[in-house]
PDB file of N, CA and C in Angstrom:
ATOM      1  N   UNK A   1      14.789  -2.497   3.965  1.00  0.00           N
ATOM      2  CA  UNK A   1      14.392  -1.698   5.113  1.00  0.00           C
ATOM      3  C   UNK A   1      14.753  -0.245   4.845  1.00  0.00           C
ATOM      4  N   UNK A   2      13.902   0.151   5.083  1.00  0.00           N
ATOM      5  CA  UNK A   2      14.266   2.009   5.107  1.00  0.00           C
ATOM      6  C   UNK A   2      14.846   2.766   6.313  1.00  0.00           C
ATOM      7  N   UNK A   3      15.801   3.350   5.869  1.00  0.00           N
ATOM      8  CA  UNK A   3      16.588   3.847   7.099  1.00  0.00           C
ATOM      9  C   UNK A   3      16.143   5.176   7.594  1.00  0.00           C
ATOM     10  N   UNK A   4      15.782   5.724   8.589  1.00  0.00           N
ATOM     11  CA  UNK A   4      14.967   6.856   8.853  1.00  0.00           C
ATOM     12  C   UNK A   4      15.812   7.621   9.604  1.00  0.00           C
ATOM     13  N   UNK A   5      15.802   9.021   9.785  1.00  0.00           N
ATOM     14  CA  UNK A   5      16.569  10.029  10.244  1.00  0.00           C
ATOM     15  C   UNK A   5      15.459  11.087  11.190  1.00  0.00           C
ATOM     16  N   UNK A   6      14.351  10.454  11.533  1.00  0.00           N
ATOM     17  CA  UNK A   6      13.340  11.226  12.892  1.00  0.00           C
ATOM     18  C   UNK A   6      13.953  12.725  13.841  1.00  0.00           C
ATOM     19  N   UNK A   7      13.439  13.455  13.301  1.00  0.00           N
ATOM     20  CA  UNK A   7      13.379  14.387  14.278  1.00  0.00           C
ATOM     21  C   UNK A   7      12.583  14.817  15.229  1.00  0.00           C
ATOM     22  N   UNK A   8      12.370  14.698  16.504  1.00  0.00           N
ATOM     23  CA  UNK A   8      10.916  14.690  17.041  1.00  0.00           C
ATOM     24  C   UNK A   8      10.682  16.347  17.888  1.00  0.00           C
ATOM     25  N   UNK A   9       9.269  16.276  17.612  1.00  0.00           N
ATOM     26  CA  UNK A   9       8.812  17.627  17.998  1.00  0.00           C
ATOM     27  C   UNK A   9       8.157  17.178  19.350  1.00  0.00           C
ATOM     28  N   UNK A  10       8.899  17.814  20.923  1.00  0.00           N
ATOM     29  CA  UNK A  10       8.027  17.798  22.440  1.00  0.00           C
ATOM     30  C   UNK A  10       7.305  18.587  23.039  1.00  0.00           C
ATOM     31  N   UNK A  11       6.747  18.636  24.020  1.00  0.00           N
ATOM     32  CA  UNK A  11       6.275  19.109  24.301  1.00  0.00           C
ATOM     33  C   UNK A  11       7.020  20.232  25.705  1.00  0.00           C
ATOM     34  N   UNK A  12       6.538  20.800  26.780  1.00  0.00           N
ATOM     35  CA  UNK A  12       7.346  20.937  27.443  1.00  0.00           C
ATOM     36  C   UNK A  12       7.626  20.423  28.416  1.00  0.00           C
ATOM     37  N   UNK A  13       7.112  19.169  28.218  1.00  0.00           N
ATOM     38  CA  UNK A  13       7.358  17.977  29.388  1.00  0.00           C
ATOM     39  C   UNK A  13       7.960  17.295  28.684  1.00  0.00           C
ATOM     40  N   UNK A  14       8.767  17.374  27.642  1.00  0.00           N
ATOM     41  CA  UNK A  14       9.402  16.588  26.341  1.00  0.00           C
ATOM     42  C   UNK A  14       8.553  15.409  26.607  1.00  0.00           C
ATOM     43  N   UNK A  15       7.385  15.154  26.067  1.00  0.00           N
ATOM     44  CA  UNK A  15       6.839  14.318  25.512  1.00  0.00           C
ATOM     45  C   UNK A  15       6.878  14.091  23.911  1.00  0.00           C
ATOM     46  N   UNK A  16       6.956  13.568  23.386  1.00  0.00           N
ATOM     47  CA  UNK A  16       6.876  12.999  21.874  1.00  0.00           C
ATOM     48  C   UNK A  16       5.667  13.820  21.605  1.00  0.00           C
ATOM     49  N   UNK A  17       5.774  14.594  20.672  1.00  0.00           N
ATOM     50  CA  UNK A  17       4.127  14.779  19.669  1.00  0.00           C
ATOM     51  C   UNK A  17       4.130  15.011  18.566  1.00  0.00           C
ATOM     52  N   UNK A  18       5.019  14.492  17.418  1.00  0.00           N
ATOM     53  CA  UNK A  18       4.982  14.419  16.605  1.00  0.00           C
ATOM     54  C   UNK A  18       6.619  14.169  15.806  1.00  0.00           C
ATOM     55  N   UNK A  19       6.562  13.733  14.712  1.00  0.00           N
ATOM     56  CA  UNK A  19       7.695  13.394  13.874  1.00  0.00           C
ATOM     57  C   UNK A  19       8.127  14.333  12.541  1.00  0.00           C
ATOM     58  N   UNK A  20       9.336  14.461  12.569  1.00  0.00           N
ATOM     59  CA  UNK A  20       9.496  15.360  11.147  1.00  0.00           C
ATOM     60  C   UNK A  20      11.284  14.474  10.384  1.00  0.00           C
ATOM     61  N   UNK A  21      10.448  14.089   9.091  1.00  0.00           N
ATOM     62  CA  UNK A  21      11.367  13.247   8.349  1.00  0.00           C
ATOM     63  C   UNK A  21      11.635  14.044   7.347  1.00  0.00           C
ATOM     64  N   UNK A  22      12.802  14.346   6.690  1.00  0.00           N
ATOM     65  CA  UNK A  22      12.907  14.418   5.233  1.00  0.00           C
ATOM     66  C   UNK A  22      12.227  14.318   4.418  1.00  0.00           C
ATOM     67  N   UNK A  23      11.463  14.947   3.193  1.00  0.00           N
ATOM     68  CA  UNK A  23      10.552  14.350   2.169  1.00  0.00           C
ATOM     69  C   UNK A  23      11.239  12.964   1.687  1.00  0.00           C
ATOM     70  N   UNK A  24      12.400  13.337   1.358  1.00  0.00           N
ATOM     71  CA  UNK A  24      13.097  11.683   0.612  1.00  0.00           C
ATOM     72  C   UNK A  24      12.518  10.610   1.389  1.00  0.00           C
ATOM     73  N   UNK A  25      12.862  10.713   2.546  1.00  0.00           N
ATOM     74  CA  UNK A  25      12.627   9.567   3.551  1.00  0.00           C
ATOM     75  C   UNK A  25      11.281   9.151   3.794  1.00  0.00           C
ATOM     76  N   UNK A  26      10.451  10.209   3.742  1.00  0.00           N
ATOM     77  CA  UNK A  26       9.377  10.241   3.781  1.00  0.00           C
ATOM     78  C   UNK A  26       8.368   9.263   2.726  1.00  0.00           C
ATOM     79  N   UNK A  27       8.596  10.003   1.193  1.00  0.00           N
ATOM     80  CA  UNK A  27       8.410   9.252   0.014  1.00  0.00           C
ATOM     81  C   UNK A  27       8.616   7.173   0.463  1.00  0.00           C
ATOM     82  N   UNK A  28      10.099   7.177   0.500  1.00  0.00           N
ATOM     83  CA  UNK A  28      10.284   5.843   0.418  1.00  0.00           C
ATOM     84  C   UNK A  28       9.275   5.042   1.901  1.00  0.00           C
ATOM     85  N   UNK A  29       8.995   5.987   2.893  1.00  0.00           N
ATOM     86  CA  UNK A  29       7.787   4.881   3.426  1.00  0.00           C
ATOM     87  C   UNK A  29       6.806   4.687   3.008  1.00  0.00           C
ATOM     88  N   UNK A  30       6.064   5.863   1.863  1.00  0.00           N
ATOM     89  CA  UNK A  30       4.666   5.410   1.429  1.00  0.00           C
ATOM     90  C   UNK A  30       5.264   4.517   0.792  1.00  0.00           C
ATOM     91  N   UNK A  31       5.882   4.288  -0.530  1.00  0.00           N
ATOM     92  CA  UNK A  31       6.361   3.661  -1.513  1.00  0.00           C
ATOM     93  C   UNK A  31       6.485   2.316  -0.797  1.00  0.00           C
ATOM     94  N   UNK A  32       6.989   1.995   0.579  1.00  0.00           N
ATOM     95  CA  UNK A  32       7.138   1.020   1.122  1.00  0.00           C
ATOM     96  C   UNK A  32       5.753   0.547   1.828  1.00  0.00           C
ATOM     97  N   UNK A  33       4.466   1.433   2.184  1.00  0.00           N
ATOM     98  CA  UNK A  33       3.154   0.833   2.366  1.00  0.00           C
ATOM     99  C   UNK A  33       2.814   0.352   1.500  1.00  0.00           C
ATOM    100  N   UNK A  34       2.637   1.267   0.076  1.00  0.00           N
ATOM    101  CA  UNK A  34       1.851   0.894  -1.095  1.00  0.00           C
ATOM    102  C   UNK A  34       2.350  -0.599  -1.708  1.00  0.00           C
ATOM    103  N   UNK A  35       3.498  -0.904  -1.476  1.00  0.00           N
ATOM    104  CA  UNK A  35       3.979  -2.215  -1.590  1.00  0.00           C
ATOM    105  C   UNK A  35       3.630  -3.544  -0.995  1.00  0.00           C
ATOM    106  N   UNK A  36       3.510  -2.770   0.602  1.00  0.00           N
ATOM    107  CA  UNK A  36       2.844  -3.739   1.652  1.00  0.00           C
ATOM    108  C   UNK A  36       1.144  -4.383   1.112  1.00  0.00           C
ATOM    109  N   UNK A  37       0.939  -3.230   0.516  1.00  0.00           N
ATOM    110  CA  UNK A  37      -0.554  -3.078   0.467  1.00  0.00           C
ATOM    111  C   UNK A  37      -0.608  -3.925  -0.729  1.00  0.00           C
ATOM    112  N   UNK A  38       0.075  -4.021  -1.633  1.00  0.00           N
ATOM    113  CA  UNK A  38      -0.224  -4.942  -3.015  1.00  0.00           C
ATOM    114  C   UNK A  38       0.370  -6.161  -2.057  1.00  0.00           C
ATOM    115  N   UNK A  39       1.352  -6.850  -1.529  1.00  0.00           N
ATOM    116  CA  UNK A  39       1.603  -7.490  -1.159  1.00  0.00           C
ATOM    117  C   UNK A  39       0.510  -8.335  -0.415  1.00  0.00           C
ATOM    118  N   UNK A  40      -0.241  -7.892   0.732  1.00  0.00           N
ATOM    119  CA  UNK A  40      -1.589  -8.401   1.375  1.00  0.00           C
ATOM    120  C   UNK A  40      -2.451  -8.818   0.098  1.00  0.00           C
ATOM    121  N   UNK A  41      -2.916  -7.303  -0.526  1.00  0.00           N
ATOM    122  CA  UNK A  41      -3.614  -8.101  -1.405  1.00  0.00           C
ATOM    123  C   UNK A  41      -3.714  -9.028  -2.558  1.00  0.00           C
ATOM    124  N   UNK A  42      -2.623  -9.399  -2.788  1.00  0.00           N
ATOM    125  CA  UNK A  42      -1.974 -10.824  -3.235  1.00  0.00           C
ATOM    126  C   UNK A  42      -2.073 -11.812  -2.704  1.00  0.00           C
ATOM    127  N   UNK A  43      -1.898 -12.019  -1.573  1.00  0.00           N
ATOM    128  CA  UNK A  43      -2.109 -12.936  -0.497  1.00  0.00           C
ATOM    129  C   UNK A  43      -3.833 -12.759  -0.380  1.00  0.00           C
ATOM    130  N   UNK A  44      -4.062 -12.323  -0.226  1.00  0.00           N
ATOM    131  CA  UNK A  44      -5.439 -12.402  -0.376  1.00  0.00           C
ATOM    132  C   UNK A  44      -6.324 -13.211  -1.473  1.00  0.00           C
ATOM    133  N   UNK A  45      -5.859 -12.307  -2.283  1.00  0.00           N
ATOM    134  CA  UNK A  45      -6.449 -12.759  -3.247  1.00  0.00           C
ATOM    135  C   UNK A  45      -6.149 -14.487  -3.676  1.00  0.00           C
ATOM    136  N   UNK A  46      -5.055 -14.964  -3.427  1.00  0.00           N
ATOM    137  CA  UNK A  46      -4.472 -15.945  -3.567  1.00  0.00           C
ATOM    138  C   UNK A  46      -4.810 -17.170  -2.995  1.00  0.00           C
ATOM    139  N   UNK A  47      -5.401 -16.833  -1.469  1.00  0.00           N
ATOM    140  CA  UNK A  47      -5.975 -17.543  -1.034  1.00  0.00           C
ATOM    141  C   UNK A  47      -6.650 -17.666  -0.977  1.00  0.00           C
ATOM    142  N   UNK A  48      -8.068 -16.910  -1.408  1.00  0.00           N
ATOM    143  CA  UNK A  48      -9.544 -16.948  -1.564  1.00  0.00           C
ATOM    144  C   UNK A  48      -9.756 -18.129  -2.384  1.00  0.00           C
ATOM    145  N   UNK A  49     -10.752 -18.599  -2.694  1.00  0.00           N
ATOM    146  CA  UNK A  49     -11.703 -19.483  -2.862  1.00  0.00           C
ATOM    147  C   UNK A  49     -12.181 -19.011  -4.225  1.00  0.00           C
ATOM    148  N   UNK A  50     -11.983 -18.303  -5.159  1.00  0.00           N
ATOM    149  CA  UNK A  50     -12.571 -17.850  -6.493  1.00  0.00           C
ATOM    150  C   UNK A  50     -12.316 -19.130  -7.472  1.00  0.00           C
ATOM    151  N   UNK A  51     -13.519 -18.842  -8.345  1.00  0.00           N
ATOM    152  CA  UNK A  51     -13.061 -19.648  -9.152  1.00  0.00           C
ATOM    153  C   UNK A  51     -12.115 -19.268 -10.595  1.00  0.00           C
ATOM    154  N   UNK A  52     -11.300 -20.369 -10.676  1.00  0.00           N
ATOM    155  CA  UNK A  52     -10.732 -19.555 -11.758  1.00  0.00           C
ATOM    156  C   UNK A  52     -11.215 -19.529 -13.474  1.00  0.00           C
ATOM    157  N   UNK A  53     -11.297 -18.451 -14.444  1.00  0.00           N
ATOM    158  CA  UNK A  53     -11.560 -18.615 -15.429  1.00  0.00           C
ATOM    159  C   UNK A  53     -10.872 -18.349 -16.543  1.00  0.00           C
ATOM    160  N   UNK A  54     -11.050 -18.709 -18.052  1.00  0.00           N
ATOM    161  CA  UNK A  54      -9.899 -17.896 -18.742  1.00  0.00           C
ATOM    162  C   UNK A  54      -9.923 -16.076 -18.865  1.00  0.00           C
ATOM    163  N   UNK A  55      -8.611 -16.130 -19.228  1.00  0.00           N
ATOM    164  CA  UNK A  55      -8.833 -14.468 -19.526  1.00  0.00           C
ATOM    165  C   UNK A  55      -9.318 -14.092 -20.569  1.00  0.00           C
ATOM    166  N   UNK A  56      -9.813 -14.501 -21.337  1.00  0.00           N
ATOM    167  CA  UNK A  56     -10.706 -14.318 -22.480  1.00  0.00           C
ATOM    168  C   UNK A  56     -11.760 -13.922 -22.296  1.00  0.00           C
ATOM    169  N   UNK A  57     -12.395 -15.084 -21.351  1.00  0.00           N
ATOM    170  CA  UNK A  57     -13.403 -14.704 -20.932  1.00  0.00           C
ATOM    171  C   UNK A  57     -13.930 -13.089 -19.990  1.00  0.00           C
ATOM    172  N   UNK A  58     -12.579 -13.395 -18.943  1.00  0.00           N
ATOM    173  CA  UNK A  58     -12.631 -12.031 -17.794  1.00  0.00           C
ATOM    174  C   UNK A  58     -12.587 -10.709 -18.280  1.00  0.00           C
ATOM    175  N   UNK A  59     -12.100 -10.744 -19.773  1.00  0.00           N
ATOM    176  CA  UNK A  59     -12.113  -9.799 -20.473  1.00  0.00           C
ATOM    177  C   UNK A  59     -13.136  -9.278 -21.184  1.00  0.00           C
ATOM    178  N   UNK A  60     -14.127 -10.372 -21.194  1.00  0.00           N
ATOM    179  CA  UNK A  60     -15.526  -9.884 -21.904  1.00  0.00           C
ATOM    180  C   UNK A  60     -15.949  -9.885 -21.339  1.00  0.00           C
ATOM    181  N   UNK A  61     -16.405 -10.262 -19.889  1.00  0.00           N
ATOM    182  CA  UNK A  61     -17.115 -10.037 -18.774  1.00  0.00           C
ATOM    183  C   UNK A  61     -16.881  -8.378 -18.682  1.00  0.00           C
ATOM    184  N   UNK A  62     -15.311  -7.831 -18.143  1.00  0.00           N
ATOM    185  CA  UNK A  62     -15.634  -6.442 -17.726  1.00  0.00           C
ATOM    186  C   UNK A  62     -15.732  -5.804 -19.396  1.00  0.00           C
ATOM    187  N   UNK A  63     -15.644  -5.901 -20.609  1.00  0.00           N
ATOM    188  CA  UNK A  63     -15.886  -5.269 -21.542  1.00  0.00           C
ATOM    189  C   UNK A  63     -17.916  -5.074 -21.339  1.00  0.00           C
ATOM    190  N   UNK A  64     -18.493  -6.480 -21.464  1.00  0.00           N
ATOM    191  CA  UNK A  64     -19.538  -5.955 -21.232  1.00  0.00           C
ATOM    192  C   UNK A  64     -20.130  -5.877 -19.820  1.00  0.00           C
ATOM    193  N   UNK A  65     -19.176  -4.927 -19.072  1.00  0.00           N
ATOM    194  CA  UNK A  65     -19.500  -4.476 -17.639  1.00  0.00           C
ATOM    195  C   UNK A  65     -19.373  -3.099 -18.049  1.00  0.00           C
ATOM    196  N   UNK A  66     -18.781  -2.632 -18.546  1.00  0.00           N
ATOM    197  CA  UNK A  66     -19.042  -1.195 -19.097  1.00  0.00           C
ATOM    198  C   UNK A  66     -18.944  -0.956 -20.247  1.00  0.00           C
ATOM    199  N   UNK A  67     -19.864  -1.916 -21.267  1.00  0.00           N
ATOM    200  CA  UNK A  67     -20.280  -1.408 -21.940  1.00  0.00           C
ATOM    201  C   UNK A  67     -19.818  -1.340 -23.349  1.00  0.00           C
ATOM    202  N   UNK A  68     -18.343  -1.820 -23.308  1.00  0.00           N
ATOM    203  CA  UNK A  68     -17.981  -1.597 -24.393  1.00  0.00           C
ATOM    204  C   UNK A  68     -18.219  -2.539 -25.466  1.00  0.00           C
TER     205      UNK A  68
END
């Protein structure tokens, strides 16, 4: 879990309108989406229905997908 240190910017009805984090802190939440995001698509992928083939093959498939 990432520990966050929020500073918030109000309005003059101190309403919330916006957030200001540290870059550090900042960094480690993308770092912590982009993780999320391989994570789903693992699960995804995992559970789909593909069929599976060797990698030998998958490898000449995208070789002659572009060409090489």
């Amino acid at each position: 879990m990432v520990t966050l240190h929020p500073e918030y910017v109000v309005d003059a009805q101190q309403h919330r309108k916006a957030v200001l984090l540290p870059v550090a802190e900042w960094e480690r939440v993308i770092n912590e989406l982009e993780n999320l995001d391989d994570i789903r698509a693992f699960d995804a992928a995992k559970s789909g229905t593909q069929e599976a083939i060797p990698f030998e093959c998958a490898v000449r498939e995208i070789q002659e997908e572009y060409g090489e």
